[in-house]
Structure formats: structure tokens, C-alpha cells
Protein backbone atom coordinates (compact mmCIF):
# COMPACT_ATOMS: atom_id res chain seq x y z
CA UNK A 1 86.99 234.19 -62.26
CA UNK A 2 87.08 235.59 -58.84
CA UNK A 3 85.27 238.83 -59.80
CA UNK A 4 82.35 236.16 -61.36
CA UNK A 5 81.59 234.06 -58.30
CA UNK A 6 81.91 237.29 -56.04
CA UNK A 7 79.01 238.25 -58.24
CA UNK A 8 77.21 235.16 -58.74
CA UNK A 9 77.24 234.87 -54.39
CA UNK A 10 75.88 239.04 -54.41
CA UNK A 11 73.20 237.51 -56.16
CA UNK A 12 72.53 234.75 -54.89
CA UNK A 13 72.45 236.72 -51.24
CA UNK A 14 70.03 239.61 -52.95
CA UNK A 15 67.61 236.65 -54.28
CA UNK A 16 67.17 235.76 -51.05
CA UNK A 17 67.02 238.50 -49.02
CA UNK A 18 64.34 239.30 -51.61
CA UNK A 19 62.49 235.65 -51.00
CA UNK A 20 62.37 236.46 -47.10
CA UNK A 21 61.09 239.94 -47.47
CA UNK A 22 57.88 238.35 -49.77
CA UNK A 23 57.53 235.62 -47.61
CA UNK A 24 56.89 238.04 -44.96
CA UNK A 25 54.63 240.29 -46.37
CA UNK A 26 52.36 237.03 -47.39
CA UNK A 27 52.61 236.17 -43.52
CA UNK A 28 51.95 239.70 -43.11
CA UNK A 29 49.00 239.91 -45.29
CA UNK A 30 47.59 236.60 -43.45
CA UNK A 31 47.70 237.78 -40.29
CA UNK A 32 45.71 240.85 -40.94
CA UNK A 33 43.67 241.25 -37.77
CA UNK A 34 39.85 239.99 -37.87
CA UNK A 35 37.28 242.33 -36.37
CA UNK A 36 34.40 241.25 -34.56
CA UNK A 37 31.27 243.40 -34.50
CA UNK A 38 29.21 243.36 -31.14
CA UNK A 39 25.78 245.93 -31.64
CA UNK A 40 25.56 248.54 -29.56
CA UNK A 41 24.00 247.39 -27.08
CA UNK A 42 26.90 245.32 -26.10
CA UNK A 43 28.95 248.67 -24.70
CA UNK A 44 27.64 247.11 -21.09
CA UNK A 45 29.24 244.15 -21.79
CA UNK A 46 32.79 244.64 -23.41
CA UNK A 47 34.21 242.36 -21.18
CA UNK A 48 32.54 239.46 -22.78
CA UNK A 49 33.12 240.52 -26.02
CA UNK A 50 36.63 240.56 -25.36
CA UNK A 51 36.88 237.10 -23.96
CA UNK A 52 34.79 236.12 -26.66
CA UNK A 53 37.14 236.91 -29.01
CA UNK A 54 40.43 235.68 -27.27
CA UNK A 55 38.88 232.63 -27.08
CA UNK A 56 38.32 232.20 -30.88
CA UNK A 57 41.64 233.48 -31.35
CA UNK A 58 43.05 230.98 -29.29
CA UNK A 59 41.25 228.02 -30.38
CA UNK A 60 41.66 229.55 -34.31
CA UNK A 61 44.90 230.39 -34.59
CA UNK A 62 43.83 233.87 -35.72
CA UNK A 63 43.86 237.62 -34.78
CA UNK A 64 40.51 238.70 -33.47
CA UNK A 65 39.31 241.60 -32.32
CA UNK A 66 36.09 242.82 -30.11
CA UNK A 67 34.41 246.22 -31.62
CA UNK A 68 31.38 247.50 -30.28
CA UNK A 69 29.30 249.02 -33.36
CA UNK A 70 28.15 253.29 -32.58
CA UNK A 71 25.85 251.98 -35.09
CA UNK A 72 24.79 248.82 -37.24
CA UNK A 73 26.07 251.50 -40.04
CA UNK A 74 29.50 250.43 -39.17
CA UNK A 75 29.05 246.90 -39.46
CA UNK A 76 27.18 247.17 -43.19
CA UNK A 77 30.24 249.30 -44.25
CA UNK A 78 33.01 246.96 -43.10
CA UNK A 79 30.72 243.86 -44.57
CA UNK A 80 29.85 245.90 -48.03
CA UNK A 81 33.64 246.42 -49.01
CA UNK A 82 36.64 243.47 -48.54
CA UNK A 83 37.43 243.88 -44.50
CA UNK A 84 37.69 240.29 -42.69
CA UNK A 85 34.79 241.15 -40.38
CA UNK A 86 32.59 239.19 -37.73
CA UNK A 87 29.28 239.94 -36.85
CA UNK A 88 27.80 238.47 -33.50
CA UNK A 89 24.13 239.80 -33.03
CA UNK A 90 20.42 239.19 -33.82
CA UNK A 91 18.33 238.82 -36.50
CA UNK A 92 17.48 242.12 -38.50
CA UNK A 93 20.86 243.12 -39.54
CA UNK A 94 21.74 239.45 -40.41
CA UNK A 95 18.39 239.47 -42.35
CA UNK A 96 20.09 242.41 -44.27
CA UNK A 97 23.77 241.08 -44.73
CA UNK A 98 21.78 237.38 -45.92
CA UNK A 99 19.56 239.56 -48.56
CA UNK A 100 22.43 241.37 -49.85
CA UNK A 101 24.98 238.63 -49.51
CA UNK A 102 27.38 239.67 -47.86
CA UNK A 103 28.41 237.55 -45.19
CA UNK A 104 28.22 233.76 -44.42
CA UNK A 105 26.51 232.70 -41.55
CA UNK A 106 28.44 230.39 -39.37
CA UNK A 107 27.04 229.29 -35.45
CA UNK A 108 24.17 230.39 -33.20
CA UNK A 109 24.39 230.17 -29.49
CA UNK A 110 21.89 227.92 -27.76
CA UNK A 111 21.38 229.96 -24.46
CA UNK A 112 17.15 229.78 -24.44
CA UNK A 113 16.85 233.10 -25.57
CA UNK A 114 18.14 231.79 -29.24
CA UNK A 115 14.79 232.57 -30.84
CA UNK A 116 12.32 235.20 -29.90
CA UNK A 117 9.01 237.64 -30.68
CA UNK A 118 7.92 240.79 -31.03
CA UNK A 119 5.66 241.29 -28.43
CA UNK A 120 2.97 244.76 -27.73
CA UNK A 121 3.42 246.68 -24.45
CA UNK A 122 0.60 248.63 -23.43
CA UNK A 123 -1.13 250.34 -20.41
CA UNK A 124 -2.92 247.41 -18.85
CA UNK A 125 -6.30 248.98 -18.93
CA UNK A 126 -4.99 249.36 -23.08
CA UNK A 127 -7.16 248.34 -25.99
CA UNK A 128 -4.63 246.42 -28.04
CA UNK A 129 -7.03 246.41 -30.95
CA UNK A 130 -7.79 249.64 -30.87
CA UNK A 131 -4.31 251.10 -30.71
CA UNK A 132 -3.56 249.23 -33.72
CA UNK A 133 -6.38 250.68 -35.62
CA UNK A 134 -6.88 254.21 -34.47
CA UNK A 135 -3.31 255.43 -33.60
CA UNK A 136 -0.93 252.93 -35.28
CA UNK A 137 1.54 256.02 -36.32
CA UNK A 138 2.14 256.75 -32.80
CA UNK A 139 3.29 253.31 -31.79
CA UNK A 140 7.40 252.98 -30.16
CA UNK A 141 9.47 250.59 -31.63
CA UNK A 142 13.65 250.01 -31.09
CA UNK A 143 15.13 251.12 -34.54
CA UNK A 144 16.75 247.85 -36.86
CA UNK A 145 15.13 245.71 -34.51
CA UNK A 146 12.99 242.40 -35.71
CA UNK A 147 11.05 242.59 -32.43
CA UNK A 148 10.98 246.48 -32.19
CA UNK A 149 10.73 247.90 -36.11
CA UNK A 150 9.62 244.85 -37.91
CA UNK A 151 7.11 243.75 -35.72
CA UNK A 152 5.40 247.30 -35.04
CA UNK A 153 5.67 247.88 -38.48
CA UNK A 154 4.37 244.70 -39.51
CA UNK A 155 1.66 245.24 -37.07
CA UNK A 156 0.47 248.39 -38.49
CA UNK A 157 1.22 247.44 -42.11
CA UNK A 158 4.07 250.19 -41.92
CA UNK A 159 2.10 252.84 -40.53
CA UNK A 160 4.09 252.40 -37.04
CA UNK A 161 6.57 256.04 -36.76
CA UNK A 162 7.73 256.09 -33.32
CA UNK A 163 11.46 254.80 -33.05
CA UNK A 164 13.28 255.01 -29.96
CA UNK A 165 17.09 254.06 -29.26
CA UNK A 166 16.36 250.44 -27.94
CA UNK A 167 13.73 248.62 -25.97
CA UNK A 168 14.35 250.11 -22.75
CA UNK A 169 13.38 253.51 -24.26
CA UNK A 170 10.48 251.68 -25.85
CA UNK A 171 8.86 250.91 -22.78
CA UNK A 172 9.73 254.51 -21.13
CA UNK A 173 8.05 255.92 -24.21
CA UNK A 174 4.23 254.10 -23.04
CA UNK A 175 5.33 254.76 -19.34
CA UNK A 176 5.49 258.38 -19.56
CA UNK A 177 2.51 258.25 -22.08
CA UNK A 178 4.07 259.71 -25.40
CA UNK A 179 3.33 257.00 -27.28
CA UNK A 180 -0.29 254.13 -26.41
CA UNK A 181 2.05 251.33 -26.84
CA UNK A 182 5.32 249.83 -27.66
CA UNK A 183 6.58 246.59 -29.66
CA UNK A 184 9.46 244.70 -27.57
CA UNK A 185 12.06 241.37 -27.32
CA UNK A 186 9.80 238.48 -26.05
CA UNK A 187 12.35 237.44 -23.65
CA UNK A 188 13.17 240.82 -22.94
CA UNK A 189 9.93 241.52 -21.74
CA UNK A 190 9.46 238.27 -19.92
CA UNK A 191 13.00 239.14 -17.98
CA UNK A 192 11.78 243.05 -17.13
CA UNK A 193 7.48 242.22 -16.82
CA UNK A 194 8.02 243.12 -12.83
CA UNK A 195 9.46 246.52 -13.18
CA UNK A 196 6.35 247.48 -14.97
CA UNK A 197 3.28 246.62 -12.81
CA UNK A 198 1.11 249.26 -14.72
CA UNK A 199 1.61 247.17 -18.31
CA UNK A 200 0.70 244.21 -20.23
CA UNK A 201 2.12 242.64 -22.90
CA UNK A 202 -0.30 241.51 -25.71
CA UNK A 203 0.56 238.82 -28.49
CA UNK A 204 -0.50 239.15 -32.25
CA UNK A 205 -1.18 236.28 -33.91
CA UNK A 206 1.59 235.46 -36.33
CA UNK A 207 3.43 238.71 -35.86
CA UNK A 208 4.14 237.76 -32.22
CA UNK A 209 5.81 234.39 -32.89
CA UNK A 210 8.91 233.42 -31.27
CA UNK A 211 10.76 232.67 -34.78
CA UNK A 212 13.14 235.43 -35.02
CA UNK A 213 16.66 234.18 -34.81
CA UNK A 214 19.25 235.80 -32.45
CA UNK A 215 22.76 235.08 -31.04
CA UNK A 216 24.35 234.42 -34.43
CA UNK A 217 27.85 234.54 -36.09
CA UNK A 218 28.37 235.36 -39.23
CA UNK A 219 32.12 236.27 -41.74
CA UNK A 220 32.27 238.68 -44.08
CA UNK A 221 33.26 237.45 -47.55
CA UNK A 222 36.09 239.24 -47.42
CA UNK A 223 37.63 236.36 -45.04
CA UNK A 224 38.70 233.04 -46.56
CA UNK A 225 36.57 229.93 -46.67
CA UNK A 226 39.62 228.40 -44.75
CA UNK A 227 39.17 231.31 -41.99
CA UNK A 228 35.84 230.75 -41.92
CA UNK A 229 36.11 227.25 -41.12
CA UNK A 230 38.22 228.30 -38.82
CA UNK A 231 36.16 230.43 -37.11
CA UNK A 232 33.09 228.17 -37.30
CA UNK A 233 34.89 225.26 -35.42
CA UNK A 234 36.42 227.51 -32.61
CA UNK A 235 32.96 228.58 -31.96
CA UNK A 236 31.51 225.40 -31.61
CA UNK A 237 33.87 224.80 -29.19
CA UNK A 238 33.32 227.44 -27.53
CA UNK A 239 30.00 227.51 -25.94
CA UNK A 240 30.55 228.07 -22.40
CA UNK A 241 32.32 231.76 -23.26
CA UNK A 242 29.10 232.92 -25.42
CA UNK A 243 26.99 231.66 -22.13
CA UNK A 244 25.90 229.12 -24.35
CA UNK A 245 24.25 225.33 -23.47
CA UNK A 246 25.69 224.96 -26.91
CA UNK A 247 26.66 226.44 -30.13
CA UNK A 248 25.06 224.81 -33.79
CA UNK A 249 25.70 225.47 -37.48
CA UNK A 250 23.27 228.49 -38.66
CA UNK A 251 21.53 227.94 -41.06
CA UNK A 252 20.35 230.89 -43.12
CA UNK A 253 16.59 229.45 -43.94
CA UNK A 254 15.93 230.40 -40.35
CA UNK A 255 16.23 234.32 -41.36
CA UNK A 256 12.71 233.47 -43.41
CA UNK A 257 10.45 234.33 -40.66
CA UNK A 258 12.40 237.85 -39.77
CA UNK A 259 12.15 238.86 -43.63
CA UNK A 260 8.58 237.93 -43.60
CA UNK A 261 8.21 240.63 -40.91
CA UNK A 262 9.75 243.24 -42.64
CA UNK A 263 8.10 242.69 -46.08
CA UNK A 264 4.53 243.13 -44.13
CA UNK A 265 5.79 246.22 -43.01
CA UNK A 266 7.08 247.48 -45.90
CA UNK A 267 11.13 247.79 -44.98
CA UNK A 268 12.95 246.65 -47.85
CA UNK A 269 16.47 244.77 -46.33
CA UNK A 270 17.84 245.59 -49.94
CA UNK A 271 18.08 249.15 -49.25
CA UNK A 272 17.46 250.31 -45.16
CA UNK A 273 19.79 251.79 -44.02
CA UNK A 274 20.32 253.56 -40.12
């Protein structure tokens, strides 16, 4: 009888060693660390990103972490397979991730710079009409850009083939005269206009519009509705850290303007890729 409950207690003691060791890997599995994307342009400010983050992780109850993208090639790939991902940037590649479903869309930041167009830069004794019609291939855009590739393209009806890194190199592309004009970030342009006494900025009617979304946070399906929610509350909390007036519920209708854009230029969101 002895030898039987010595036994029966072995067992009982392996059972639940075996209990605790599941138990943590669950917790284990749960607390898998979130990463969230900042584009590239954001390697200036990696500071913000990171308080960004600590603040959602604080306010969430989750791990999340600030990466700053090489290229929006990384964020596709960690949104196409099952990573828990964030995304915090503007409207093209959300366009993409909403057309391919791959993400949920959760807050934009209200900051005044939440919605903006794609506005032509040109030499200010520039024909804007007749750089569109006579040398529309040579016109400068900032690659996976609504206001850069979308709206030059759209401009041009796809005809635009002059990408540059990012708006900056945009406008040093019509400085230094390699390309007639350029296709910018309204507010962008409006913040910069000074440094460039020598241009203009002229506005197409419809393609110019200030309807392109930006500032926006968007999960990966990979994370859980629950994390999601999460995530979505601690944002709107959190508007002071984003430089926000406020933060709202996105809605994903508001992409409809930025896809517009890209089908008059011919880019297909289902299949551009960097």
C-alpha cells in the first residue's frame, strides 16, 4: 500500500509540473511581442516612435515594439503571413493592406495634417498644362506615395516615370532641372513653399484634392480581435503622444478617394509591389 500512494503522489506531482509548464507556454505564446511599423521616413524620428509605442504598451497591457520599415516591403511581408503587426503611416500602403485585406484599420490622428493632396511643383515661369501634355514621362514623383505616385500618375493617366526616394528628392529633381515638374504632400509643400522661391505649386482639379487619408493605425489579422481592441482604446487615449488634437475610429471608406487615384493611373493595389 505504501509503494501505491508513493506512486499515486509521483503522479500527482508530474501532472502538475506538467499543468504549469502548459500554462506557461500559453502565457508565453500571449505575450509574443507586437511590432509596430513606422515608414521610412520616420528614421528622423525614432524617438517618437518609441514613446509611441511604450505608451500603448502601457495603457494596453501588451508588448509593443517601434520598427522603422527599410522599405514598405517589410511591412506587406509581416502583414501577408500571421505576425501581430502595427502599421502607423499614410494612405497608399493602407490603400494596399485594405484591398488585399490584410489588416484592420483601427484610429487616425487628428493633428491638421490628417488629410492631404497631391499637389504639382514646377518652375514658376512653368506651363502646368503643358508639362502634363508634352513631357508627362519625365514628371518626379515619391515612390508608394498617394500624393507623389498616385497623383503624378493619375495626372498623366500613368504615363508619369520619374520616381525619386521621397518628396524632398522630388523637389531637388525640378530644382536642378532633371525633371519640368514634380507631384508633392499638400501640407508638405505648404510647410517647405519658402525654401523654394523659384517654384509654384499648381492644383489639378480633382486629382489635387485634399482627401487622401494619413496618420492611421492599423493590426494585422494575425493579432486577436481582443488585442485589437486593445490597441484601438490605448490609442484613443493617447493623443497627446501621436501630437494629436485627438485620435478617432478609422474608418476604411475614407481609403476610397486614394484608390480612385491609383486606378486613374493605372497601379493596381492588388499586385504593386516596391
Amino acid at each position: 500500500m505504501h509503494g501505491c500512494d508513493v506512486g499515486g503522489k509521483m503522479r500527482k506531482v508530474l501532472l502538475a509540473l506538467m499543468a504549469i509548464i502548459m500554462l506557461g507556454s500559453s502565457a508565453l505564446a500571449q505575450a509574443e511581442n507586437i511590432i509596430c511599423w513606422f515608414p521610412p521616413g520616420w528614421k528622423i524620428k525614432k524617438i517618437r516612435a518609441k514613446m509611441i509605442t511604450e505608451v500603448l504598451s502601457e495603457k494596453s497591457g501588451l508588448v509593443i515594439e517601434p520598427k522603422v520599415a527599410e522599405s514598405y516591403t517589410f511591412i506587406l511581408n509581416s502583414f501577408t503571413g500571421k505576425e501581430h503587426a502595427l502599421v502607423y503611416t499614410g494612405s497608399f500602403i493602407q490603400a494596399i493592406i485594405a484591398t488585399r485585406d490584410l489588416g484592420v484599420p483601427l484610429v487616425q490622428a487628428v493633428n491638421g495634417t490628417e488629410a492631404y493632396g497631391s499637389w504639382m511643383v514646377l518652375p514658376k515661369d512653368g506651363d502646368p498644362e503643358a508639362i502634363l501634355k508634352k513631357q508627362a514621362g519625365e514628371v518626379a514623383y515619391a515612390i508608394g506615395a498617394s500624393a507623389g505616385e498616385s497623383g503624378a500618375k493619375a495626372a498623366t493617366q500613368g504615363a508619369a516615370n520619374f520616381p525619386t526616394r521621397n518628396h524632398g528628392a522630388t523637389i531637388t529633381a525640378v530644382t536642378t532641372g532633371k525633371a519640368p515638374a514634380g507631384f508633392v504632400k499638400s501640407w508638405w509643400w505648404r510647410a517647405k513653399k519658402d525654401k523654394y522661391p523659384d517654384l509654384k505649386s499648381y492644383q489639378l482639379p480633382g486629382i489635387s484634392d485634399e482627401k487622401n487619408p494619413d496618420n492611421i493605425l492599423t493590426a494585422s489579422k494575425g493579432l486577436s480581435k481582443e488585442d485589437q481592441e486593445k490597441i484601438k482604446q490605448a490609442a484613443l487615449a493617447s493623443g497627446a503622444v501621436f501630437g494629436a488634437q485627438k485620435m478617432v475610429e478609422f474608418d476604411a471608406k475614407s481609403l476610397k478617394f486614394s484608390l480612385w487615384l491609383m486606378e486613374q493611373g493605372h497601379i493596381d493595389p492588388k499586385t504593386y509591389s516596391w
